[in-house]
Each structure stands twice: as structure tokens, then as C-alpha cells.
Protein backbone atom coordinates (compact mmCIF):
# COMPACT_ATOMS: atom_id res chain seq x y z
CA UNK A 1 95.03 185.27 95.16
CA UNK A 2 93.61 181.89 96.34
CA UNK A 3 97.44 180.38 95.31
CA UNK A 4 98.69 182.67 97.75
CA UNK A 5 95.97 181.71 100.46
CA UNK A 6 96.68 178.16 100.39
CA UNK A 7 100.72 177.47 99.64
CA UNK A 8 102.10 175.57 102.97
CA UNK A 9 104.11 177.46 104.96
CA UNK A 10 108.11 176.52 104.66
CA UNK A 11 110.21 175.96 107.26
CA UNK A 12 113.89 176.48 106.92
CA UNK A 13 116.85 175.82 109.39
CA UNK A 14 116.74 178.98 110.89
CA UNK A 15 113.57 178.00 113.23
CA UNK A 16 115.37 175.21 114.79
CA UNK A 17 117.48 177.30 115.59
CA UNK A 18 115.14 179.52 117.34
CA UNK A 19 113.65 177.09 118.97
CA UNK A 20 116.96 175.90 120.65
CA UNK A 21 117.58 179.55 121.35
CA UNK A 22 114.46 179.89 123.47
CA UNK A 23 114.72 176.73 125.03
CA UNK A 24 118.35 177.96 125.95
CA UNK A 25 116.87 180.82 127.20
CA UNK A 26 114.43 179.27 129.47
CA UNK A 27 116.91 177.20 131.70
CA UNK A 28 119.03 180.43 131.19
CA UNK A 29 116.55 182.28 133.66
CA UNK A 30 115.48 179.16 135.49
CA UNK A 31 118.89 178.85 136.45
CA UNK A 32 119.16 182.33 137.42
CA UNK A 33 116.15 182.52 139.44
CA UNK A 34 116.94 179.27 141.12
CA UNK A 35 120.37 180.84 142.01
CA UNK A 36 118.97 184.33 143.26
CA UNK A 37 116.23 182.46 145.59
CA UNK A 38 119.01 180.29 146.97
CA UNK A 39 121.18 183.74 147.82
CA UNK A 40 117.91 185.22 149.07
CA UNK A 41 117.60 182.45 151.24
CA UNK A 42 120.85 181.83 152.76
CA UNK A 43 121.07 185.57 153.78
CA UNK A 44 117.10 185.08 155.32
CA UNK A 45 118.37 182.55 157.57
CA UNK A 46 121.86 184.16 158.55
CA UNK A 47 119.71 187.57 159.61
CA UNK A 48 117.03 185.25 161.32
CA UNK A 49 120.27 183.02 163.12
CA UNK A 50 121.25 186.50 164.44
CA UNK A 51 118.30 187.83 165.43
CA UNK A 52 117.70 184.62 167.47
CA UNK A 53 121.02 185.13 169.10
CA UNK A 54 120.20 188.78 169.49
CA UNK A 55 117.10 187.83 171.47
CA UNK A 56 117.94 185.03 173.43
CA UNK A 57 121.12 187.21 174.96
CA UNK A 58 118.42 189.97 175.53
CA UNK A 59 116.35 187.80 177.81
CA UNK A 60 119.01 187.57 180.02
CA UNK A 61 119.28 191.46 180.49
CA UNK A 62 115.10 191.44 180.77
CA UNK A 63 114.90 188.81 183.45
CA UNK A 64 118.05 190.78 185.71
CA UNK A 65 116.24 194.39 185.35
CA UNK A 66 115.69 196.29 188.67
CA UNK A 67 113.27 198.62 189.17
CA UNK A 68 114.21 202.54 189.68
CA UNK A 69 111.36 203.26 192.52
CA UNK A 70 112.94 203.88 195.66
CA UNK A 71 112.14 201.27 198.24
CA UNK A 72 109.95 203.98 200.18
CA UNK A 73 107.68 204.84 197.13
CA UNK A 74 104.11 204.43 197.43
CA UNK A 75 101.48 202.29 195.26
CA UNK A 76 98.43 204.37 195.33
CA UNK A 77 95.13 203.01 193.73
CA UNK A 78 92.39 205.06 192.32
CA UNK A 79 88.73 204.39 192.41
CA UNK A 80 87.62 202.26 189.36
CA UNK A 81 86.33 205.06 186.52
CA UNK A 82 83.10 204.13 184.33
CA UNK A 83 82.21 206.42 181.87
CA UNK A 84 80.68 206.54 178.07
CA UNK A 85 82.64 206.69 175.32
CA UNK A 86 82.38 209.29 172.32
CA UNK A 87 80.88 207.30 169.74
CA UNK A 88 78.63 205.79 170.36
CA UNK A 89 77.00 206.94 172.96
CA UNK A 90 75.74 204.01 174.77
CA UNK A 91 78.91 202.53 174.96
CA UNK A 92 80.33 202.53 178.73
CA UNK A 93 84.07 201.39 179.71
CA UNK A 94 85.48 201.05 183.39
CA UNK A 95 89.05 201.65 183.78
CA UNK A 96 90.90 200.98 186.73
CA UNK A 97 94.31 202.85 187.77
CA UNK A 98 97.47 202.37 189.77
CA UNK A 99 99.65 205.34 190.83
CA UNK A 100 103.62 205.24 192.20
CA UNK A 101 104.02 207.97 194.49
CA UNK A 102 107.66 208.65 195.81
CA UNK A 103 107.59 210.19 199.93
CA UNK A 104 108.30 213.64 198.04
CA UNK A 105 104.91 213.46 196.86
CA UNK A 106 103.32 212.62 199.93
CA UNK A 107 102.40 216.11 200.75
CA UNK A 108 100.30 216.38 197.71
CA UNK A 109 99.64 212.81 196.81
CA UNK A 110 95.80 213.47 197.09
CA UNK A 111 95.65 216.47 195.08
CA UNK A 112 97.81 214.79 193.06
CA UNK A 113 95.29 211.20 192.46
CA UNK A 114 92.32 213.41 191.97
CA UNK A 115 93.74 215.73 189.36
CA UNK A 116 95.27 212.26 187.06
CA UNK A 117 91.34 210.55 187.74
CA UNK A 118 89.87 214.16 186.20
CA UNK A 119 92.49 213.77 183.31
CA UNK A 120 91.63 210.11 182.39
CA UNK A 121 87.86 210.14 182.43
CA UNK A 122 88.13 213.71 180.42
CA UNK A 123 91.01 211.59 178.01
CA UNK A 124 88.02 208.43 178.07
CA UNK A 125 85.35 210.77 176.92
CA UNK A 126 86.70 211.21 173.70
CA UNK A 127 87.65 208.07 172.75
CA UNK A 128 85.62 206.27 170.25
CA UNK A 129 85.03 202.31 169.94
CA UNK A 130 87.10 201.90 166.89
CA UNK A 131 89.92 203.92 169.04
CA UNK A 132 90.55 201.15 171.92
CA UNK A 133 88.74 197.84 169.95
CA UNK A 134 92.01 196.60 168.65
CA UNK A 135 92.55 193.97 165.87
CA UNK A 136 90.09 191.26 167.94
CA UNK A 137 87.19 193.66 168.08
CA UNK A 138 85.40 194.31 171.01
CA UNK A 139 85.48 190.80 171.82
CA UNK A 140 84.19 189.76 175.32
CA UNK A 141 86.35 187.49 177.09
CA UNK A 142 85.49 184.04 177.40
């Protein structure tokens, strides 16, 4: 059993072979993956070219945009709101609110304004922190 344990392992011609086969192999999916990034690529850059077109015609259109209020429509602007927030408690916020009123609305334009300032500050009342902190935090500005 100890003959058995200790006889040096043979090599024959057939692991050349499988060596050359693996190294084949190797630049085999080098080369493939080096061709598929380069595809990838080229189409990343033709969709990016585009949308760059895309947008840069759109800016146009943005900067040539008229507004649909009528030239006799009214800017109305509400008190300044403060109220606490839902969670917690002792957290306050002041909001601050501008209307567009159209002469049709004039008759009722105050009812109107009071009615949207009971809306927000009942909407603001249930609004947590984490609702309106964003991605910053509540970060005061500097």
C-alpha cells in the first residue's frame, strides 16, 4: 500500500493538450467579452448622442412657451401659514402661497383663498418630517 502512496504521478500528452485547450478557452471569452463591451458601448453613446440632440432641440420649445392665463387674471397671495407637523410634534413649518385667479372668479375670489388656506394647513397637519425632508435632510440653509 505504501508503493501505491508514493509512485510519481505520470504525465502523458493528453495534459498538454488540456492545457492548450484552456488557455484557448480563456482568450476565447476574453475576446468575446471584449467584443460585447465594445457593442455595449457604441450603442451607450449613440442613445446618449440622441438624447443630447433630443434635449438641446427641447430647450428651444421651453424657452418660447407662453403662458395660458389670460392677461386679466389675478395673482392673489395668501397670508404666510405656520403650523406643526404630525410627527413630531414640536416640529413647526411656514408655508407661503400664491393663487391665479381669472376675473370669473372675482366674485368669489375670497371665499375662494380662505377655503384653499383651510385645505393646506389641514393637508400640513398630517405631514410628517420624513414626508417633506427630502434626500438632504432637514438641512438649514446656509
Amino acid at each position: 500500500m505504501s508503493d501505491t502512496l508514493s509512485a510519481p504521478i505520470r504525465r502523458t500528452g493528453s495534459d498538454t493538450s488540456s492545457r492548450i485547450g484552456m488557455i484557448f478557452g480563456f482568450v476565447f471569452l476574453t475576446a468575446a467579452a471584449a467584443g460585447a463591451g465594445g457593442l455595449i458601448g457604441l450603442k451607450m453613446v449613440d442613445t446618449v448622442r440622441d438624447s443630447v440632440a433630443r434635449d438641446a432641440s427641447g430647450v428651444a420649445r421651453k424657452t418660447s412657451f407662453n403662458p395660458v392665463y389670460s392677461t386679466n387674471a389675478q395673482l392673489r397671495t395668501l397670508m404666510p401659514m405656520v403650523t406643526n407637523l404630525a410627527a413630531p410634534r414640536d416640529t413647526w413649518i411656514r408655508f407661503q402661497v400664491s393663487v391665479i385667479l381669472t376675473d370669473e372668479a372675482s366674485e368669489e375670489a375670497s371665499l375662494l383663498v380662505s377655503r384653499v388656506e383651510r385645505d393646506i394647513l389641514a393637508y400640513l397637519k398630517t405631514l410628517t418630517l420624513s414626508q417633506i425632508e427630502g434626500a438632504g435632510g432637514a438641512a438649514t440653509p446656509a
